[in-house]
PDB file of N, CA and C in Angstrom:
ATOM      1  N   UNK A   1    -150.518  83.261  99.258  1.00  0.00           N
ATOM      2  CA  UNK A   1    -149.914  83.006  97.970  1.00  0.00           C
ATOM      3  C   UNK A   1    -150.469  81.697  97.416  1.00  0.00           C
ATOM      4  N   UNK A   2    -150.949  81.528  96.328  1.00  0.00           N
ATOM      5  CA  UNK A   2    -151.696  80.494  96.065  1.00  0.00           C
ATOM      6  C   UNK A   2    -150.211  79.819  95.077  1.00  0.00           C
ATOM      7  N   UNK A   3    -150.664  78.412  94.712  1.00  0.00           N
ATOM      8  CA  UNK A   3    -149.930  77.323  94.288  1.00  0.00           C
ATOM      9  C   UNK A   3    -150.104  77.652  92.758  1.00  0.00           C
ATOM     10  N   UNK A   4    -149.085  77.410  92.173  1.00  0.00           N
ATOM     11  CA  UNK A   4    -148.990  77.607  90.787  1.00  0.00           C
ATOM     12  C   UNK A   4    -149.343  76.311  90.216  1.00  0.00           C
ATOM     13  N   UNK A   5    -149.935  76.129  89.268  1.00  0.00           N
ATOM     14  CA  UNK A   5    -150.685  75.050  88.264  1.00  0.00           C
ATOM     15  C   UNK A   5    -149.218  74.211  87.499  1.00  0.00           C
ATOM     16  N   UNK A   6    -149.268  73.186  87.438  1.00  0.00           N
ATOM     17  CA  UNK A   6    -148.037  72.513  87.164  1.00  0.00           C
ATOM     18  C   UNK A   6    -148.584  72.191  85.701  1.00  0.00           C
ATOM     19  N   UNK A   7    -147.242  71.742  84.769  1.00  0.00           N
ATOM     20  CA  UNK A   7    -147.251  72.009  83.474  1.00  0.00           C
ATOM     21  C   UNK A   7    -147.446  70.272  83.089  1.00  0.00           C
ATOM     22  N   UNK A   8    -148.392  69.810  82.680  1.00  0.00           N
ATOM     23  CA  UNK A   8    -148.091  68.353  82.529  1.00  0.00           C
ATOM     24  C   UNK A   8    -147.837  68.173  80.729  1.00  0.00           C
ATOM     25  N   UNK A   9    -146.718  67.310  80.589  1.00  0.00           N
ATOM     26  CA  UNK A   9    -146.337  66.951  79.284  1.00  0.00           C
ATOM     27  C   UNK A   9    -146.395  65.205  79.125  1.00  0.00           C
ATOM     28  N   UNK A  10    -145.759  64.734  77.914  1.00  0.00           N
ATOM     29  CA  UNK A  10    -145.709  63.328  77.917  1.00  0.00           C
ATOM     30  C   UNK A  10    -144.229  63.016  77.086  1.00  0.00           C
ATOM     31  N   UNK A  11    -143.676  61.975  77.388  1.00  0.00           N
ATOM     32  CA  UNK A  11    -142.217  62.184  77.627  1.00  0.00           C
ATOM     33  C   UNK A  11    -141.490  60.575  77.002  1.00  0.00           C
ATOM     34  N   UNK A  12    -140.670  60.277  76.710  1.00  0.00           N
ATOM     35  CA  UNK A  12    -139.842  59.088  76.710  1.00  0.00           C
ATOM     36  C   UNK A  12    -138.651  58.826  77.453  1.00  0.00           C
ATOM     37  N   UNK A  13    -138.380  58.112  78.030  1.00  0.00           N
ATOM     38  CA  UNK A  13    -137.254  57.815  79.140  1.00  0.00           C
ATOM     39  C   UNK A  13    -135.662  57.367  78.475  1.00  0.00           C
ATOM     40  N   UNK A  14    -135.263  58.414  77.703  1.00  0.00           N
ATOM     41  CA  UNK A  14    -133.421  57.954  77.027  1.00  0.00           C
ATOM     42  C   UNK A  14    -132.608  57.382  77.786  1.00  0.00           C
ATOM     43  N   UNK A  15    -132.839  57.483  79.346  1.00  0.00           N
ATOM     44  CA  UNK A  15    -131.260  56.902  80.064  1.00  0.00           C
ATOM     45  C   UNK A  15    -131.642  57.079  81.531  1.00  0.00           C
ATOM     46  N   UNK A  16    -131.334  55.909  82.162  1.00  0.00           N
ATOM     47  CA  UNK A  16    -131.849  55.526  83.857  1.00  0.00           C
ATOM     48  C   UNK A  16    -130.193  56.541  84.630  1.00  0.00           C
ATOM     49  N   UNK A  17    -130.431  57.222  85.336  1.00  0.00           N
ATOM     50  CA  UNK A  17    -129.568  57.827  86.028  1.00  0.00           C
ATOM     51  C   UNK A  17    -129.346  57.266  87.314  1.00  0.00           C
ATOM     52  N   UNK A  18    -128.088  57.812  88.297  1.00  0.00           N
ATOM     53  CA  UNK A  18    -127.909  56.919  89.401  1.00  0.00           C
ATOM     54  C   UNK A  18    -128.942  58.209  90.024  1.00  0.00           C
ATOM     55  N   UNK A  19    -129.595  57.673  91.565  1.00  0.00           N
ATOM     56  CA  UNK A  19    -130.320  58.249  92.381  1.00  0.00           C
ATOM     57  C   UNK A  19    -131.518  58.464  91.973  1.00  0.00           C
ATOM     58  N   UNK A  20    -132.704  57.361  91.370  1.00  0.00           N
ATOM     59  CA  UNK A  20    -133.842  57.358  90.694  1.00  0.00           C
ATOM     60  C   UNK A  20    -134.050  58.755  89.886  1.00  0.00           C
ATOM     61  N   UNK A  21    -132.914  58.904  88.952  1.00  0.00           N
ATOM     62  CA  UNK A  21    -133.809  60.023  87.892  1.00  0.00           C
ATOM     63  C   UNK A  21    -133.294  59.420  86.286  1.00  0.00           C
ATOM     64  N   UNK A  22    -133.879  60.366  85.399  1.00  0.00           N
ATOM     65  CA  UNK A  22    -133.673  59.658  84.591  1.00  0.00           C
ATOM     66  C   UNK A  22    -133.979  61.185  83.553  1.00  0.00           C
ATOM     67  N   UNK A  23    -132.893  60.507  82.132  1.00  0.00           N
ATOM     68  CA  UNK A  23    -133.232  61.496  81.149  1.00  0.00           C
ATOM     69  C   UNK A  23    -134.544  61.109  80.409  1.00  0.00           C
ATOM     70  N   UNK A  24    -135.363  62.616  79.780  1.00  0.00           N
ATOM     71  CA  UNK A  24    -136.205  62.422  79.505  1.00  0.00           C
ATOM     72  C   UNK A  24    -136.292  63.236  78.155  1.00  0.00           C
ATOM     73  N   UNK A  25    -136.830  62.713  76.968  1.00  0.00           N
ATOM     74  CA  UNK A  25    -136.839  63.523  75.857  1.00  0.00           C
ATOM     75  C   UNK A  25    -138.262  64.052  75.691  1.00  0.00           C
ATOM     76  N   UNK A  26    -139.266  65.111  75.783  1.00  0.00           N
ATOM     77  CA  UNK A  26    -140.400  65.081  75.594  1.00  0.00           C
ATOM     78  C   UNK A  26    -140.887  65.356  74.105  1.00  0.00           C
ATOM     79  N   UNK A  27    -142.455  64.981  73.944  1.00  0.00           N
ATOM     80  CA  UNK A  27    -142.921  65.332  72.543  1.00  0.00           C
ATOM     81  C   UNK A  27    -142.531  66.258  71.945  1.00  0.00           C
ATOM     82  N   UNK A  28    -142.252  67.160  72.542  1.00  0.00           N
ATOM     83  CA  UNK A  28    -141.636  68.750  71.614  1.00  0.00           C
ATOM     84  C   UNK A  28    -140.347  68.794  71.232  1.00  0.00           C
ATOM     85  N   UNK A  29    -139.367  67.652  71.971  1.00  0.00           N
ATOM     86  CA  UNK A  29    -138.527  67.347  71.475  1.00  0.00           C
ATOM     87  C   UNK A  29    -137.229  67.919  72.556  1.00  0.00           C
ATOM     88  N   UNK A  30    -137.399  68.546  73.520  1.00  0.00           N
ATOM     89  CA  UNK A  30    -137.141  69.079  74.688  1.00  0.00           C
ATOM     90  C   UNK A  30    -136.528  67.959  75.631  1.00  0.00           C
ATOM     91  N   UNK A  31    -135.146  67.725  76.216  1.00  0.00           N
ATOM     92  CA  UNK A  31    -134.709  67.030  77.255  1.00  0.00           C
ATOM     93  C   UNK A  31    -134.113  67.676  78.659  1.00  0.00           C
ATOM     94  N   UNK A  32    -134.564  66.680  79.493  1.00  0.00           N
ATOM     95  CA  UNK A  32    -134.813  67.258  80.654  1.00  0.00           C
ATOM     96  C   UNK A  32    -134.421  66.185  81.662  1.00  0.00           C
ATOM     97  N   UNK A  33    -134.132  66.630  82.754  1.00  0.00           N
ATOM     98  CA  UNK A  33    -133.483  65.374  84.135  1.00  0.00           C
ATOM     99  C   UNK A  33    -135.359  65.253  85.156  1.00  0.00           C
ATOM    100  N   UNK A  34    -135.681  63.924  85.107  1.00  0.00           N
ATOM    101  CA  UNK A  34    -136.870  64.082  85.672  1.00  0.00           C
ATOM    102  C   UNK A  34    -136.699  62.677  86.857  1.00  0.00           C
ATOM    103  N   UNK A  35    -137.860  63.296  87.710  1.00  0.00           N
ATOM    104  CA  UNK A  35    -137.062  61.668  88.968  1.00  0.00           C
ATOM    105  C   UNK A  35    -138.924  61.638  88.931  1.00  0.00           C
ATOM    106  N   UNK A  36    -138.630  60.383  90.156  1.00  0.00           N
ATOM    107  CA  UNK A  36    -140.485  59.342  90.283  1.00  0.00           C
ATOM    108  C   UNK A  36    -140.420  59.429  91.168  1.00  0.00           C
ATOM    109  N   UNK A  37    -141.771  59.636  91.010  1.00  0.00           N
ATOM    110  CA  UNK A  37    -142.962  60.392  91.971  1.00  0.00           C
ATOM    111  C   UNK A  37    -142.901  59.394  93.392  1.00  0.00           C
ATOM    112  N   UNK A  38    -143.185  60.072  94.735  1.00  0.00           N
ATOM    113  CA  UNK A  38    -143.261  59.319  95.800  1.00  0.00           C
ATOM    114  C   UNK A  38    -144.274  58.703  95.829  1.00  0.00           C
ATOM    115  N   UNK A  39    -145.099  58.240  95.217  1.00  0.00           N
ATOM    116  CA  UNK A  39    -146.278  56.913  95.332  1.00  0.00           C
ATOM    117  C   UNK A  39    -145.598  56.002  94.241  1.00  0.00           C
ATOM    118  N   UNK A  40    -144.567  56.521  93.295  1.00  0.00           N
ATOM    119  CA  UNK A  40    -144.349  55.121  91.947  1.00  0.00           C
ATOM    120  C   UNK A  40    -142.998  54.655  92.816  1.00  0.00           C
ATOM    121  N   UNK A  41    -142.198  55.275  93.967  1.00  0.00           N
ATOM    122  CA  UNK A  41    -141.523  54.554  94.773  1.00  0.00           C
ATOM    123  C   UNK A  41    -141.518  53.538  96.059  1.00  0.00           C
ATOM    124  N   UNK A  42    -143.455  53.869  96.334  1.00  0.00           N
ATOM    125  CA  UNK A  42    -143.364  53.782  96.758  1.00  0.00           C
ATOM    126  C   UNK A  42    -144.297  52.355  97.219  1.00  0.00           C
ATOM    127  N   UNK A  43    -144.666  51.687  95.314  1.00  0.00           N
ATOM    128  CA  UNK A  43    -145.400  51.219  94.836  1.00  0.00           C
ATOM    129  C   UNK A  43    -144.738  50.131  94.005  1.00  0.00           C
ATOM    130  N   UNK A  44    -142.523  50.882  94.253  1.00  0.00           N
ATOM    131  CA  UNK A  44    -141.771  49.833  93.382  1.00  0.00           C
ATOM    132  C   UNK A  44    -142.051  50.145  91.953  1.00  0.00           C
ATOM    133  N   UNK A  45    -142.287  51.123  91.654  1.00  0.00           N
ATOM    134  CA  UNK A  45    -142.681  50.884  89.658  1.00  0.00           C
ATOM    135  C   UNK A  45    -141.893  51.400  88.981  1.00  0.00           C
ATOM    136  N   UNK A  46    -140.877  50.324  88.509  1.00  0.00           N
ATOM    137  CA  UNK A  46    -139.892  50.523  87.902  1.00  0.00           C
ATOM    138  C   UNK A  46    -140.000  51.490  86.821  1.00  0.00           C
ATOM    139  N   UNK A  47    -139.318  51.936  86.135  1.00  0.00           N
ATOM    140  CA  UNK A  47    -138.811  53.055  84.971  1.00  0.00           C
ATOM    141  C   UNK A  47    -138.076  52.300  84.206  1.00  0.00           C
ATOM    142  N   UNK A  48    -138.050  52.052  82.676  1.00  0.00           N
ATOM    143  CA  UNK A  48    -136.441  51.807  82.337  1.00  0.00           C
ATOM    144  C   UNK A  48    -136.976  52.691  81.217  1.00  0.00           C
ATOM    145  N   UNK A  49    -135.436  52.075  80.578  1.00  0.00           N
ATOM    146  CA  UNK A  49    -135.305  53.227  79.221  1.00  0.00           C
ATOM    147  C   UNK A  49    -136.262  52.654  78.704  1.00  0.00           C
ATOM    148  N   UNK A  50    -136.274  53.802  77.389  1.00  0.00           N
ATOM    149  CA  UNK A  50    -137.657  53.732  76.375  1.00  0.00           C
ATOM    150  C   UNK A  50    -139.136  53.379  76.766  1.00  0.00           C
ATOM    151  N   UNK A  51    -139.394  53.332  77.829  1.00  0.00           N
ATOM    152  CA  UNK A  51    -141.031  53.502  78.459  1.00  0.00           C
ATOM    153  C   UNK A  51    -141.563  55.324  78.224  1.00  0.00           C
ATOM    154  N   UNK A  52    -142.605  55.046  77.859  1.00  0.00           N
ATOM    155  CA  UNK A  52    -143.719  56.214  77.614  1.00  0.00           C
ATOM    156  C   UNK A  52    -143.982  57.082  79.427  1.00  0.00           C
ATOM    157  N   UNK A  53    -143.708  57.987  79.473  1.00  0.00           N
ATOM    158  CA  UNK A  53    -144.158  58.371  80.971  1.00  0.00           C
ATOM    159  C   UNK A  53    -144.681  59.399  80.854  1.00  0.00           C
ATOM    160  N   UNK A  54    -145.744  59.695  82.211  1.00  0.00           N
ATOM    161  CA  UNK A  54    -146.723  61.197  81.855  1.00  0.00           C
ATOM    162  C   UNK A  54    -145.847  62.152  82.942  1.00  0.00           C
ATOM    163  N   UNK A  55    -145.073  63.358  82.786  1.00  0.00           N
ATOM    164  CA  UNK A  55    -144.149  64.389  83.696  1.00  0.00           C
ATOM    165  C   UNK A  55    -145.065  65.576  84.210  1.00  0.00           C
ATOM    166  N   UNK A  56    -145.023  65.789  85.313  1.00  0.00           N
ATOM    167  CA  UNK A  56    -145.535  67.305  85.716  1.00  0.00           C
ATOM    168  C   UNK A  56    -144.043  68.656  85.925  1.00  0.00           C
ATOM    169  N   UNK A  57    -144.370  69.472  85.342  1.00  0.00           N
ATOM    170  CA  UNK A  57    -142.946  70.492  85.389  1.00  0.00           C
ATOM    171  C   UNK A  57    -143.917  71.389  85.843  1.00  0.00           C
ATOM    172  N   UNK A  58    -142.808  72.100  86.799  1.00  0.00           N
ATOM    173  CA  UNK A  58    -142.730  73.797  87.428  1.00  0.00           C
ATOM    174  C   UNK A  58    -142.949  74.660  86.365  1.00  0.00           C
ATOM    175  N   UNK A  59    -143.668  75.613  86.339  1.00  0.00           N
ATOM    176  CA  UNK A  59    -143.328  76.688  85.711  1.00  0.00           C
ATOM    177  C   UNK A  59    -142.327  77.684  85.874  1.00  0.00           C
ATOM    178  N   UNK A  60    -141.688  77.493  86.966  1.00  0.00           N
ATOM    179  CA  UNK A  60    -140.263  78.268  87.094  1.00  0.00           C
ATOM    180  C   UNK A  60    -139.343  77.615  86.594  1.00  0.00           C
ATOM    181  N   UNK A  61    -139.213  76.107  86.783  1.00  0.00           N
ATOM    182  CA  UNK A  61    -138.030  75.449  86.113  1.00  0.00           C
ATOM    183  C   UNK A  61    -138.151  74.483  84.640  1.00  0.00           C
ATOM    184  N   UNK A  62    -138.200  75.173  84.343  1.00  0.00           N
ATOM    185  CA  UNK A  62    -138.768  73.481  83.099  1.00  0.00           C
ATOM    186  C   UNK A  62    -137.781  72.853  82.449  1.00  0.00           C
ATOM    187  N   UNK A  63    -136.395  72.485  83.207  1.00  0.00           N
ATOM    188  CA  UNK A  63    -135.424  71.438  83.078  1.00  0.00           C
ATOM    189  C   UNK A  63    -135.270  70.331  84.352  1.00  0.00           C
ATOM    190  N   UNK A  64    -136.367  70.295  84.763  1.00  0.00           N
ATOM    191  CA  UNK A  64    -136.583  69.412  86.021  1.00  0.00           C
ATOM    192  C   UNK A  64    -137.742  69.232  86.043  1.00  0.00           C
ATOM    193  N   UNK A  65    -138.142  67.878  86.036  1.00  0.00           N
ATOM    194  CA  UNK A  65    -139.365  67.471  86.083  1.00  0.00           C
ATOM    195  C   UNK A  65    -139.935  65.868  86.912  1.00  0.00           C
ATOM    196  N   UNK A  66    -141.043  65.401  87.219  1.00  0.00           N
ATOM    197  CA  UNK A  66    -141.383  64.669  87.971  1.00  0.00           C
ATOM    198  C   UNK A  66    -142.236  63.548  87.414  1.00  0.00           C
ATOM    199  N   UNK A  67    -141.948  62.651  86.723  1.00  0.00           N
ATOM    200  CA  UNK A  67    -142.492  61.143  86.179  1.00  0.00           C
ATOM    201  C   UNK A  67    -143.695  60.850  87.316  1.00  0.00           C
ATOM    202  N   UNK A  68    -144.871  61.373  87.255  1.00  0.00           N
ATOM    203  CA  UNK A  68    -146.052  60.380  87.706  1.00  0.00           C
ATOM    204  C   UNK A  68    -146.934  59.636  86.919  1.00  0.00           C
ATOM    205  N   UNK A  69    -146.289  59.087  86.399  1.00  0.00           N
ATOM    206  CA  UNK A  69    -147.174  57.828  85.774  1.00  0.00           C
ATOM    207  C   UNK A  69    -146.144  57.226  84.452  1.00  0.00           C
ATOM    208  N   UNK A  70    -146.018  55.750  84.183  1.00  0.00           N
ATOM    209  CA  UNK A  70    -145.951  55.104  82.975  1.00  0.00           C
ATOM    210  C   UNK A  70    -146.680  54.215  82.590  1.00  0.00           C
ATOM    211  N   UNK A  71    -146.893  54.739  81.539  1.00  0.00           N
ATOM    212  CA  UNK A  71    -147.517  53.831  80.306  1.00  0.00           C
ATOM    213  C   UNK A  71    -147.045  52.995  80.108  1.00  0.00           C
ATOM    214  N   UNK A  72    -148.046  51.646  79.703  1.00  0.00           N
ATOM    215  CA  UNK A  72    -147.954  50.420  79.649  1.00  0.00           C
ATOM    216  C   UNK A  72    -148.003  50.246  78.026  1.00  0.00           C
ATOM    217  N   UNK A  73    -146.892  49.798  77.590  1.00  0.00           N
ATOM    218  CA  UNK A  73    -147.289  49.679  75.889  1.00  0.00           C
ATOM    219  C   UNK A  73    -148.060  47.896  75.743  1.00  0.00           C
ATOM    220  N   UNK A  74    -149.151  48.048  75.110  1.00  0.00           N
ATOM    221  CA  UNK A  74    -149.531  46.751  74.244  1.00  0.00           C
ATOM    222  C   UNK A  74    -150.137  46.109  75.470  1.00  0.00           C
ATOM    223  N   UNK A  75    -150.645  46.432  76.721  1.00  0.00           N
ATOM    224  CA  UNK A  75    -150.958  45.599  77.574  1.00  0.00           C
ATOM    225  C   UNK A  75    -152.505  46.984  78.106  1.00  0.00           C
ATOM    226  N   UNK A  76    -153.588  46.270  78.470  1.00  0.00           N
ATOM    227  CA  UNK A  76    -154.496  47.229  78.968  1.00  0.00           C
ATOM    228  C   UNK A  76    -154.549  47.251  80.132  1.00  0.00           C
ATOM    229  N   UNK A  77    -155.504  48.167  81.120  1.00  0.00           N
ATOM    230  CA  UNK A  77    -155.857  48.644  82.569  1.00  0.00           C
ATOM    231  C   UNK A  77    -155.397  47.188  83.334  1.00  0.00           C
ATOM    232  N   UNK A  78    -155.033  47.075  84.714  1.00  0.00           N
ATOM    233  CA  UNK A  78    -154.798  45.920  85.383  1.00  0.00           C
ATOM    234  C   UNK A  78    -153.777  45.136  85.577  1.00  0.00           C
ATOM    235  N   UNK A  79    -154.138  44.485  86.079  1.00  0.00           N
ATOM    236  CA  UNK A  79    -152.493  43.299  86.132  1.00  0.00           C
ATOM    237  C   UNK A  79    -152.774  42.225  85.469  1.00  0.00           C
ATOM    238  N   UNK A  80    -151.658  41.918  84.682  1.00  0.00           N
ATOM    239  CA  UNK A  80    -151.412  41.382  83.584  1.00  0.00           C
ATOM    240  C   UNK A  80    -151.190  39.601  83.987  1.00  0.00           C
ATOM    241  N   UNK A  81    -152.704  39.014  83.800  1.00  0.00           N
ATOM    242  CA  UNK A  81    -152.354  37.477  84.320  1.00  0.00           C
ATOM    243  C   UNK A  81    -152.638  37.195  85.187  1.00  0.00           C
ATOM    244  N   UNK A  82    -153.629  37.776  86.109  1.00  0.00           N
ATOM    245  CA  UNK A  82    -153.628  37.544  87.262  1.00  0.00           C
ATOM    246  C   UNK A  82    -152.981  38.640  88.609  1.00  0.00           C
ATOM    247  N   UNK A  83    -153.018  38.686  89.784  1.00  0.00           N
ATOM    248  CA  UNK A  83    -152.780  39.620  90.733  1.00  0.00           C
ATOM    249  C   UNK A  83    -151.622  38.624  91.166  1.00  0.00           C
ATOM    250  N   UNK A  84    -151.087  39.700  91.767  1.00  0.00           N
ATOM    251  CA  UNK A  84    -149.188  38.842  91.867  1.00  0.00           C
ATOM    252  C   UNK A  84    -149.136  39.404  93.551  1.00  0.00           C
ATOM    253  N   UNK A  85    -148.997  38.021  93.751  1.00  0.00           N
ATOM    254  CA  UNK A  85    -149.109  37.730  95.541  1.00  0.00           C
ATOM    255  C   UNK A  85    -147.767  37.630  95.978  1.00  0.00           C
ATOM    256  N   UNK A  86    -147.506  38.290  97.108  1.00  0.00           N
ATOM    257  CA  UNK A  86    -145.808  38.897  98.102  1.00  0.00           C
ATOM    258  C   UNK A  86    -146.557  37.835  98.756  1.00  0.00           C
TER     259      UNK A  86
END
């Protein structure tokens, strides 16, 4: 049985939910409960409201979806200022 092709959209973040998910309104105008991806948890990359995020959805479910990636508004590729040392 081969893997079904996931639906990627682009999305805005309306409201941080408890248990890392969050509402999501997409371009079409479509809202949906979407949570972050196990590398943006695992990488610490916060979510809040009103950030731009890129979602991959199921084609069986498309009221559940998966935030891998946000967009950075007004800032380009990299870290901003320098690399930030733990």
């Amino acid at each position: 049985m081969a893997k079904e092709e996931l639906i990627e959209m682009q999305g805005v973040v309306n409201e941080v939910l408890p248990d890392t998910r969050f509402r999501v309104t997409l371009e079409n105008g479509h809202e949906l409960i979407a949570y972050s991806a196990g590398k943006m948890r695992k990488h610490h990359i916060r979510i809040l409201a009103g950030d731009k995020v890129s979602l991959e959805l199921s084609p069986y479910d498309l009221t559940k979806g998966r935030i891998k990636f946000r967009h950075l508004e007004g800032r380009g590729p990299g870290p901003a200022g320098g690399q930030r040392r733990r």
